[in-house]
Protein backbone atom coordinates (compact mmCIF):
# COMPACT_ATOMS: atom_id res chain seq x y z
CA UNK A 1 2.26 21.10 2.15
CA UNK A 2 5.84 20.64 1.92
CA UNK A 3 7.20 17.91 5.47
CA UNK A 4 10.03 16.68 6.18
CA UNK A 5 10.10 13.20 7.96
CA UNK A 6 13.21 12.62 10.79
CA UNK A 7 14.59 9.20 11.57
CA UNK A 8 18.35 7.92 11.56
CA UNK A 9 16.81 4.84 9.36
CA UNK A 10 14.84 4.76 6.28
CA UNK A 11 14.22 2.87 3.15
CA UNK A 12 16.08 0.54 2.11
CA UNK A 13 16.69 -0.70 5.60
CA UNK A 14 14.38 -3.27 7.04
CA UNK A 15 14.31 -1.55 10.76
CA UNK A 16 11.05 -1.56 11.71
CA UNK A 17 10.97 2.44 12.53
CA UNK A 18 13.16 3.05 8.31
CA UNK A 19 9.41 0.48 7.42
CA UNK A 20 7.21 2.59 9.46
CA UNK A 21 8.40 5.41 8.44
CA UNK A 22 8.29 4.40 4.42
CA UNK A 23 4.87 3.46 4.63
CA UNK A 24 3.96 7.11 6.39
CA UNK A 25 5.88 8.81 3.94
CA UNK A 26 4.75 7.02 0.42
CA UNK A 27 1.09 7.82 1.72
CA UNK A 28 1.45 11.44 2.87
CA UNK A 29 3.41 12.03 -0.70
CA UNK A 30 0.64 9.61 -2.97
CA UNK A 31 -2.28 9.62 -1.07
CA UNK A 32 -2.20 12.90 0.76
CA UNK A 33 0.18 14.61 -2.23
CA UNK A 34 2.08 16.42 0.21
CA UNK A 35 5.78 17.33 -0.46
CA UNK A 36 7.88 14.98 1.57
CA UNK A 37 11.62 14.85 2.14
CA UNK A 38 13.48 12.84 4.41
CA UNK A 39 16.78 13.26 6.07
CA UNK A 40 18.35 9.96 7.35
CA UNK A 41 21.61 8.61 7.76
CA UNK A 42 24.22 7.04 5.04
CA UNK A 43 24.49 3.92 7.30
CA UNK A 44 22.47 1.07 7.60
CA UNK A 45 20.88 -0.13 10.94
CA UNK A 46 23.67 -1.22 13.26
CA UNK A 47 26.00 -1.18 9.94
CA UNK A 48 29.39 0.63 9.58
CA UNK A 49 30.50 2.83 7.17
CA UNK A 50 28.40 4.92 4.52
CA UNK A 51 26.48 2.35 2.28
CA UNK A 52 23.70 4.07 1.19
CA UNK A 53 23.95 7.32 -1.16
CA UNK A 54 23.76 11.16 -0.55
CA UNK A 55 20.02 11.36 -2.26
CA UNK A 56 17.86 9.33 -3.37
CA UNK A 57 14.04 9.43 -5.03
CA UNK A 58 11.44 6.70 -4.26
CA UNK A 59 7.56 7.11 -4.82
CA UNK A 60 7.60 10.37 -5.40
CA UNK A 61 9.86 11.12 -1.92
CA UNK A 62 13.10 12.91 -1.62
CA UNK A 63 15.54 11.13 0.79
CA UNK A 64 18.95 13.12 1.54
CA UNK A 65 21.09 11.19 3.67
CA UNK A 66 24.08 12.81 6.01
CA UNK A 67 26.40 11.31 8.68
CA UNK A 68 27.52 7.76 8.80
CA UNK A 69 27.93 5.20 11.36
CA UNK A 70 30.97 4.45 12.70
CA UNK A 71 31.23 2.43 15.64
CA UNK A 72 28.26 0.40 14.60
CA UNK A 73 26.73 -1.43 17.74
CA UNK A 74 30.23 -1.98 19.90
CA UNK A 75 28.87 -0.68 23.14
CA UNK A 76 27.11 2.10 24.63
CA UNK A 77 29.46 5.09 24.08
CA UNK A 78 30.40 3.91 20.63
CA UNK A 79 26.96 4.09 19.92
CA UNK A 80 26.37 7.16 21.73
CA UNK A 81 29.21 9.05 19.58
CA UNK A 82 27.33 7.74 16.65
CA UNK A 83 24.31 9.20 17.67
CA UNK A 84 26.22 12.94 18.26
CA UNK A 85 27.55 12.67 14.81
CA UNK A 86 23.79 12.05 13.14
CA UNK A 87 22.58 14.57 15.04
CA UNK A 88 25.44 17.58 13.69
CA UNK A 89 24.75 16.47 9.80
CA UNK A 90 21.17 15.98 10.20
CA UNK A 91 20.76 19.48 11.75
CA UNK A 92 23.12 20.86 9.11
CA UNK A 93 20.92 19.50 6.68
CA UNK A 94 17.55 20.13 7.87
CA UNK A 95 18.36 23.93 8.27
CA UNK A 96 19.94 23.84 4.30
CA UNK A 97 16.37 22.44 3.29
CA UNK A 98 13.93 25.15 2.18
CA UNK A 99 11.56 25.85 5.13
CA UNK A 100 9.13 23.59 5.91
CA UNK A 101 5.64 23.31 6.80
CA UNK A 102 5.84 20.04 9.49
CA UNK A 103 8.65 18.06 10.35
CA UNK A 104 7.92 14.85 11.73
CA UNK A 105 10.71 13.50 14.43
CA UNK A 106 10.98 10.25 15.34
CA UNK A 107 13.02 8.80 18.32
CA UNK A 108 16.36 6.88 16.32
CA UNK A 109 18.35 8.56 18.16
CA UNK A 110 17.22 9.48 21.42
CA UNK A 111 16.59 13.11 21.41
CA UNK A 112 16.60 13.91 17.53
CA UNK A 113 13.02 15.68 18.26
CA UNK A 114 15.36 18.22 19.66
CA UNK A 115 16.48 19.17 15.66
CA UNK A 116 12.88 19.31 15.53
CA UNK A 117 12.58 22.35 17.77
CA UNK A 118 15.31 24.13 16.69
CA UNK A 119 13.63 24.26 13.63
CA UNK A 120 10.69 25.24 15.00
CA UNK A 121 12.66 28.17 16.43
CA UNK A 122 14.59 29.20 13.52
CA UNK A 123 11.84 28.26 11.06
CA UNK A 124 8.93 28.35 12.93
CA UNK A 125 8.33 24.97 11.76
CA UNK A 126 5.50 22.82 13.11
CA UNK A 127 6.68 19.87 15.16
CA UNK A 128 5.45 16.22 15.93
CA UNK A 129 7.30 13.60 17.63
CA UNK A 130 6.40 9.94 16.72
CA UNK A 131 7.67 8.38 20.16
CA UNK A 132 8.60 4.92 19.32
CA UNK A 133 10.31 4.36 22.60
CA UNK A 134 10.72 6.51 25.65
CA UNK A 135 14.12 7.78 26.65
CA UNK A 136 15.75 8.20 28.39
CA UNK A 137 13.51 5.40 30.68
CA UNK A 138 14.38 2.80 28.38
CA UNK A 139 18.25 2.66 29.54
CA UNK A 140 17.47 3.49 32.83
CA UNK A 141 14.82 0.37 32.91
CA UNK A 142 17.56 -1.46 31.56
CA UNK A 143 19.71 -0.52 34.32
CA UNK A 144 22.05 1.01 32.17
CA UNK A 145 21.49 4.34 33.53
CA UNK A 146 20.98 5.31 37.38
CA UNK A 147 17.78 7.02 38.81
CA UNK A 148 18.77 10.53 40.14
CA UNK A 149 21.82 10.20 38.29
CA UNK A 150 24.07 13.68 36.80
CA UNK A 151 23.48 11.79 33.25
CA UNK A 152 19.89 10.75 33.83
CA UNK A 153 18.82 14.08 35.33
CA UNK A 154 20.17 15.84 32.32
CA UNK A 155 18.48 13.60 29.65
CA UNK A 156 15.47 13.81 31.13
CA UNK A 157 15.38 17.80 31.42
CA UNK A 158 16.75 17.35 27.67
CA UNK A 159 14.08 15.46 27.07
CA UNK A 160 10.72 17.08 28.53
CA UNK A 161 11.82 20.10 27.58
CA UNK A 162 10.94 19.19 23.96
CA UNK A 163 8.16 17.09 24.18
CA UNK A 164 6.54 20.01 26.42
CA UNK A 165 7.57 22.39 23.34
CA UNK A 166 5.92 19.37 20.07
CA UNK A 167 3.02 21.00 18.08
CA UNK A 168 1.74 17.01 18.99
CA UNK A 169 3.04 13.85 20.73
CA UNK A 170 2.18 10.49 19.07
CA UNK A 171 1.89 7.35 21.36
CA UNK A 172 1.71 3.82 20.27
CA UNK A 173 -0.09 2.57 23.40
CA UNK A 174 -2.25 3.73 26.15
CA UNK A 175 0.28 2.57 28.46
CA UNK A 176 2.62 5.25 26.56
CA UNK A 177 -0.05 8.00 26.56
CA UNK A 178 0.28 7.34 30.23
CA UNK A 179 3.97 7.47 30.50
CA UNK A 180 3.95 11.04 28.50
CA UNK A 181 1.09 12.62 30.84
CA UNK A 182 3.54 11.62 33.56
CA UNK A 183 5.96 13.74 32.00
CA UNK A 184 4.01 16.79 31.93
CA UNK A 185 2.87 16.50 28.11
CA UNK A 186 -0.21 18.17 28.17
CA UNK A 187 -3.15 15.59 26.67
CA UNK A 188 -4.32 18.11 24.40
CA UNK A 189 -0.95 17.52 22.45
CA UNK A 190 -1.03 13.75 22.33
CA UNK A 191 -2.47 11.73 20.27
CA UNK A 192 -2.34 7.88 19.80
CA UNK A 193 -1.87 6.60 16.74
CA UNK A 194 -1.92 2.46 15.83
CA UNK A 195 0.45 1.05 14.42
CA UNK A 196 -0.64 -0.85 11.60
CA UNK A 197 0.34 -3.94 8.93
CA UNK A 198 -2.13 -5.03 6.29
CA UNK A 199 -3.26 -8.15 5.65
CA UNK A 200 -3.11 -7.97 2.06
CA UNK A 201 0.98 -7.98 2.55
CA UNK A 202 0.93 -10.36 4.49
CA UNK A 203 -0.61 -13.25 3.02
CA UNK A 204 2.22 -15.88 2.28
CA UNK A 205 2.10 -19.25 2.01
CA UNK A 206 0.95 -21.49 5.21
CA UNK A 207 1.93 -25.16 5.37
CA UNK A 208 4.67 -26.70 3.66
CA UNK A 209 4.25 -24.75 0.85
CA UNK A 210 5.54 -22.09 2.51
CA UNK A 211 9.38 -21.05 0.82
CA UNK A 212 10.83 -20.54 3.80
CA UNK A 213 9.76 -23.90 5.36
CA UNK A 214 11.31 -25.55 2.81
CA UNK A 215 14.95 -23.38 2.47
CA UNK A 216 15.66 -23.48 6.21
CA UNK A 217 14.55 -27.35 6.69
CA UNK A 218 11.23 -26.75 8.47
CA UNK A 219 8.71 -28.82 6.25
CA UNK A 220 5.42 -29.42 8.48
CA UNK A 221 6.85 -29.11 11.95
CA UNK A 222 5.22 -26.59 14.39
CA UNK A 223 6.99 -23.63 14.41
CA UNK A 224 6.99 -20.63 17.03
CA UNK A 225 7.91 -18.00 15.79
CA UNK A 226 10.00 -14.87 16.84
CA UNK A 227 10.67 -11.87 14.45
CA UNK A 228 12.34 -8.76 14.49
CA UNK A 229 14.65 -6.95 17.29
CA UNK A 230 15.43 -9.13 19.82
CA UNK A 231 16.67 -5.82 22.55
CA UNK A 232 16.91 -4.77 26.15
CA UNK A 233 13.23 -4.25 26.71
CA UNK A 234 12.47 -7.97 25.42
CA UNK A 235 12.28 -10.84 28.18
CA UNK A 236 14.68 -13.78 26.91
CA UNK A 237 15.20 -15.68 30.22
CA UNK A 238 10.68 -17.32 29.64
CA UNK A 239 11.78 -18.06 26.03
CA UNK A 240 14.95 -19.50 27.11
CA UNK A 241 13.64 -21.60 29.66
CA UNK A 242 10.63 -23.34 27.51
CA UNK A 243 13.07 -23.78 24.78
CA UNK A 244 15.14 -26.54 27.37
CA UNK A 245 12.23 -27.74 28.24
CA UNK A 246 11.42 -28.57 24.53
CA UNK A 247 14.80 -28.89 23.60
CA UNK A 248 13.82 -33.10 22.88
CA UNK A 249 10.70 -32.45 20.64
CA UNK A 250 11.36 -32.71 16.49
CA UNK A 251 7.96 -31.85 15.87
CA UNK A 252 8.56 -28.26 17.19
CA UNK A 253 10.92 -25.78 15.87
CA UNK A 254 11.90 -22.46 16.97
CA UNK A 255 12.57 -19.86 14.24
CA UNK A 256 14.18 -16.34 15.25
CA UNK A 257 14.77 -14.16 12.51
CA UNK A 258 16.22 -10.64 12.92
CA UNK A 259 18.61 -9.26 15.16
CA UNK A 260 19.34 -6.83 17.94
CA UNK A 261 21.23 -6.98 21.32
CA UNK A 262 19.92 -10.18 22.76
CA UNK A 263 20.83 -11.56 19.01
CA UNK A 264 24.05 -12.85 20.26
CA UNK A 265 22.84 -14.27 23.67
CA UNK A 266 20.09 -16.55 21.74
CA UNK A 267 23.12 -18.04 20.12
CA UNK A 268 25.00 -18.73 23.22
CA UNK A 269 22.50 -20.36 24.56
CA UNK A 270 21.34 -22.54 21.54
CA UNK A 271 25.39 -23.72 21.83
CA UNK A 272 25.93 -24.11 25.28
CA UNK A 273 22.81 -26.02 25.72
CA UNK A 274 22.64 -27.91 22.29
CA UNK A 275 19.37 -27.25 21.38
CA UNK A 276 19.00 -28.61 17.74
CA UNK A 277 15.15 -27.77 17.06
CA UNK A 278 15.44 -24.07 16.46
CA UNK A 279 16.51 -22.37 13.15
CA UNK A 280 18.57 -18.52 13.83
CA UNK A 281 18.34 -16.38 11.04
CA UNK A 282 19.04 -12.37 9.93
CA UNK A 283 16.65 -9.65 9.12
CA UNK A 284 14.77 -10.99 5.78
CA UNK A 285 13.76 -8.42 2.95
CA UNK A 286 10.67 -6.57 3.00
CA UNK A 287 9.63 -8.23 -0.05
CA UNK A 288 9.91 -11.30 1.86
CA UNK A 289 8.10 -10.39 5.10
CA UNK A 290 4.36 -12.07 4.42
CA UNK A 291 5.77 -15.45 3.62
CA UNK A 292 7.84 -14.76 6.61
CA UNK A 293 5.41 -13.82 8.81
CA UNK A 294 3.14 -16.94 7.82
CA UNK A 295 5.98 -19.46 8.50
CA UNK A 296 4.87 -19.38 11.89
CA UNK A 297 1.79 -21.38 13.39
CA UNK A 298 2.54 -18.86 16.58
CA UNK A 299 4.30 -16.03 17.07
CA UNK A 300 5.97 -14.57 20.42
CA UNK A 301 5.80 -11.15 21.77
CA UNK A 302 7.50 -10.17 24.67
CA UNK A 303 8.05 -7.03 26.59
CA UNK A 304 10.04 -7.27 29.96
CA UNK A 305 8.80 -6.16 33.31
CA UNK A 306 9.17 -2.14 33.75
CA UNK A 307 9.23 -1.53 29.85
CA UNK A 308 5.37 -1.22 29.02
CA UNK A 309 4.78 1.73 27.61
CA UNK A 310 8.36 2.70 26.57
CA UNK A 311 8.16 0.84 23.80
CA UNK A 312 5.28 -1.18 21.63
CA UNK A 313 6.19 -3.89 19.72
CA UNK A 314 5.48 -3.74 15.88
CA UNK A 315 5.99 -7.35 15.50
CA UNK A 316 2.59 -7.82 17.01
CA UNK A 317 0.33 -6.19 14.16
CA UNK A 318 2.36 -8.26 11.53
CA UNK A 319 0.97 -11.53 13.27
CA UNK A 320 -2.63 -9.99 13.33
CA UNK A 321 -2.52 -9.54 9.69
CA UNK A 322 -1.05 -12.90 9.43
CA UNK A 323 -3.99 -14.18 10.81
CA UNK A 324 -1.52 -15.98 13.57
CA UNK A 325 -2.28 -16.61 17.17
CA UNK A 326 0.17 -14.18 19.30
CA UNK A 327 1.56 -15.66 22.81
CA UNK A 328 2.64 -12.28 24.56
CA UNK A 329 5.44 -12.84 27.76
CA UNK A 330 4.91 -9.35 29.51
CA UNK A 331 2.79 -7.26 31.76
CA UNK A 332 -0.60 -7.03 31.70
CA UNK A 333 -0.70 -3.39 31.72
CA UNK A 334 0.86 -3.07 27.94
CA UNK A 335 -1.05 -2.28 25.03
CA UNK A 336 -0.17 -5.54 23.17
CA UNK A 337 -2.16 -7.11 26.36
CA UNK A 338 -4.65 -5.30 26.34
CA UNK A 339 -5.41 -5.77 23.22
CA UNK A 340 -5.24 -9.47 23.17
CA UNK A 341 -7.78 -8.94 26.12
CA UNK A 342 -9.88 -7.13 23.92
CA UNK A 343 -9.87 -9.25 20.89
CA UNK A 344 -9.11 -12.23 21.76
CA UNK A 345 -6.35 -12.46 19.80
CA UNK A 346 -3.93 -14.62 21.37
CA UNK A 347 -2.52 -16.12 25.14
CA UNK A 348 -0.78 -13.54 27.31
CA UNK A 349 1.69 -15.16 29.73
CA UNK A 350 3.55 -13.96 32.85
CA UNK A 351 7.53 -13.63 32.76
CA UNK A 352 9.30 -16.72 34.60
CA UNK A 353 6.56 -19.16 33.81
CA UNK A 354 8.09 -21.10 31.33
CA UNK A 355 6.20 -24.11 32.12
CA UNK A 356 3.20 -21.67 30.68
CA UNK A 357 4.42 -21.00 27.97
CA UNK A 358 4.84 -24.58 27.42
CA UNK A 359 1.08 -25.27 28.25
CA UNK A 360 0.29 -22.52 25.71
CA UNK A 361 2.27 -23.75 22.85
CA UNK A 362 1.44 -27.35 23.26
CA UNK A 363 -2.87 -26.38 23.66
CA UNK A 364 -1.62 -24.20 20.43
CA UNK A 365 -0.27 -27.33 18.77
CA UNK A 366 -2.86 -30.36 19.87
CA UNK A 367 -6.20 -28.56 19.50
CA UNK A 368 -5.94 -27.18 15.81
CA UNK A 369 -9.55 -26.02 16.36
CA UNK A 370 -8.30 -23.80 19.13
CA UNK A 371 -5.97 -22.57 17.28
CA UNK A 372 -7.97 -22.13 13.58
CA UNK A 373 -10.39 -19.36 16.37
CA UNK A 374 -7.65 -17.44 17.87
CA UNK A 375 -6.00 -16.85 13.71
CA UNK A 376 -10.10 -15.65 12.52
CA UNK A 377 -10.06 -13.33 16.17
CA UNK A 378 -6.41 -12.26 15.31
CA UNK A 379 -7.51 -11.58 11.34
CA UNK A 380 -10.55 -9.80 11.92
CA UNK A 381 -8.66 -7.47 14.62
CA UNK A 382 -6.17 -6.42 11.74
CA UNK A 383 -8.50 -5.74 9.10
CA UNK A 384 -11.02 -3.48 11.33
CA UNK A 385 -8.37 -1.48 14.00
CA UNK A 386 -4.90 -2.02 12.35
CA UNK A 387 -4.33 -1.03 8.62
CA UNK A 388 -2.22 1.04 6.70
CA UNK A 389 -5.39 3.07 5.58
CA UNK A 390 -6.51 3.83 8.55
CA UNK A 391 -3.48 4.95 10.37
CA UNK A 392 -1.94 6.69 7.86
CA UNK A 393 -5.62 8.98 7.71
CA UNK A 394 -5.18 9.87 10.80
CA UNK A 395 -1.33 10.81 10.42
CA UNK A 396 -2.89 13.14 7.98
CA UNK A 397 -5.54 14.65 9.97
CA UNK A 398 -3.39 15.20 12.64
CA UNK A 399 -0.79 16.75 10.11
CA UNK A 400 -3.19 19.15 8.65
CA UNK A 401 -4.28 20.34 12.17
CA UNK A 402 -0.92 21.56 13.31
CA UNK A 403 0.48 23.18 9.46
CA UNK A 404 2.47 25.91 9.49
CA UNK A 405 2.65 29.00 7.70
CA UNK A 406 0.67 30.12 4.48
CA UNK A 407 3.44 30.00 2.57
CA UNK A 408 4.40 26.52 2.79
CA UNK A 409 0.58 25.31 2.73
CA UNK A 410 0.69 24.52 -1.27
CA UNK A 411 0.02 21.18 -1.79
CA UNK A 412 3.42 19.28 -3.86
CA UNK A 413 3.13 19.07 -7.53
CA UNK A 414 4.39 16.18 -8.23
CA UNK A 415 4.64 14.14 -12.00
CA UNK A 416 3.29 10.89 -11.99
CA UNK A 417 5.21 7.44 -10.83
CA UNK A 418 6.85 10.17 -8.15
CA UNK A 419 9.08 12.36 -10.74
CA UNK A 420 10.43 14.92 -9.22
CA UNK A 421 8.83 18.36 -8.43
């Protein structure tokens, strides 16, 4: 079956959606030996300029990349000319591709699904949109869009207008599943899919044999731990706040490495308050990501108030398969919550109690026994709900239910070590 996978980002960028969407795509093309192409952009995540090339093979996949980014991440219209341009070449180029069977749609950009109907029009390709995030809720729970508004009224028409038309709808979270059946998705069409990270990547060194303590000056201090995007939809002002309390303890140390919108206002706070026991750094390779990931002796996850279910953060599975302990700042209502609930997994915490966070982290740090349960809890939650395996099976199930026509129902013939067909 010949599908074509949709997302703005893709390997070799270390977004979490270009990751996601690797892993999806190297099974459905091994694995599954499906056909898979996918069209992405020239520029890297919040980068300028083309780096990456027209076309590339990896693992047997065909990547074709079109549009560039300009503006980079300079503000919201920048961003949202950026996100017209991608959305010209990528149609362009999805209609110049040979028809195919499924295209999967993600949600880098907002609204790209739309290509995906189109398509479905012209083509009478199958459709399925992998929501990642919800927009246009996520700007107007940011408050950068008004309710009722002439911009948000016209997104949002934009917007269930092609979810309503998706072969299938995949959720992260049964808070999301919610949010879609609110917008008139039927539940027939949706379908919630895990996301996953498996423990066999992500077994780097603990202790202070761990590279990472070592390069960045960590050695056997306890270290909290905050990876990834750092947006709008994540609560800063808890973190913030428990990090002045702390500010005078050596034997902790706050590590946040990635980036994202709130990247710069961690940094004006670590210099306006002087807080010397935390360690900023970028987005790390993928190659680099389990002894990353098992720096930490606790990781944070937080989602802010009014943002469950628009988005579900994938930093969350990475410390399962850690075998970490996960303090979540959020509502109760999200999935990362509930699942913590469920498993026992971690400590959730409400937003503006910093002073519980503090409790949390210290309990964490003083009662190692505590701490060895919640990592086997944490562990055993990865390896039975949350793998690569058993995600990606049922991306393929659900594939194979919605396949289009006859003639694009051949399975790829592919040479081996992903030659090309």
């Amino acid at each position: 079956m010949k599908i074509l996978l949709l997302n703005q980002v893709f390997w070799p960028d270390v977004a979490a959606t270009a990751q996601y969407g690797y892993d999806l795509a190297k099974y459905l093309s091994g694995r599954a030996r499906h056909q898979v192409t996918v069209v992405a952009s020239r520029s890297l995540y919040g980068g300028i300029g083309a780096n990456l090339s027209r076309e590339d093979w990896i693992d047997g996949i065909r990547i074709v990349r079109s549009g560039k980014s300009v503006f980079g991440k300079r503000g919201l219209i920048p961003r949202a000319l950026d996100f017209g341009v991608f959305h010209v070449a990528a149609l362009v180029r999805a209609l110049l591709l040979p028809r195919q069977s499924v295209i999967v749609c993600f949600t880098t950009p907002p609204f790209i699904l739309l290509i995906g109907i189109i398509l479905r029009r012209i083509k009478r390709t199958r459709v399925i949109c992998w929501s990642m995030d919800l927009y246009p809720e996520v700007p107007l729970a940011a408050g950068v869009v008004r309710r009722g508004s002439l911009m948000h009224r016209a997104f949002e028409s934009i917007d269930r207008f092609c979810l309503r038309r998706a072969d299938r709808v995949i959720v992260l979270g049964r808070c999301m599943r919610e949010r879609m059946l609110a917008k008139g998705v039927k539940p027939e069409r949706i379908e919630l899919v895990d996301m996953w990270a498996d423990p066999g990547e992500f077994s780097g060194r603990q202790g202070v044999g761990n590279a990472f303590r070592s390069a960045w000056g960590i050695g056997d201090r306890f270290t909290i731990q905050y990876s990834g995007n750092f947006g709008i939809g994540h609560d800063g002002r808890t973190i913030y706040e428990a990090m002045r309390l702390l500010r005078g303890e050596d034997r902790i140390r706050w590590v946040f490495a990635g980036g994202g919108t709130k990247r710069a206002e961690i940094e004006e706070f670590v210099r306006q308050e002087r807080i010397d026991n935390v360690v900023l750094k970028s987005y790390q390779p993928r190659e680099s990501l389990g002894e990353l990931i098992a720096l930490g002796d606790v990781h944070l996850v937080t989602i802010s108030q009014g943002f469950e279910g628009l988005m579900v953060p994938s930093k969350f599975y990475g410390a399962l398969a850690a075998g970490r302990p996960v303090i979540y700042i959020g509502p109760a209502s999200s999935e990362v919550a509930r699942v913590i609930a469920e498993e026992g997994c971690g400590i959730v915490i409400d937003q503006q109690r910093p002073q519980d966070l503090c409790a949390a982290i210290r309990r964490l740090m003083d009662e190692p026994g505590y701490r060895a349960e919640i990592s086997s809890r944490a562990l055993a939650a990865a390896h039975r709900r949350f793998t690569l395996d058993r995600s990606c099976d049922r991306w393929n199930t659900i594939i194979q239910s919605v396949r289009g026509h006859p003639a694009d129902q051949a399975r790829a013939v592919a040479g081996p070590g992903g030659e090309r067909p």
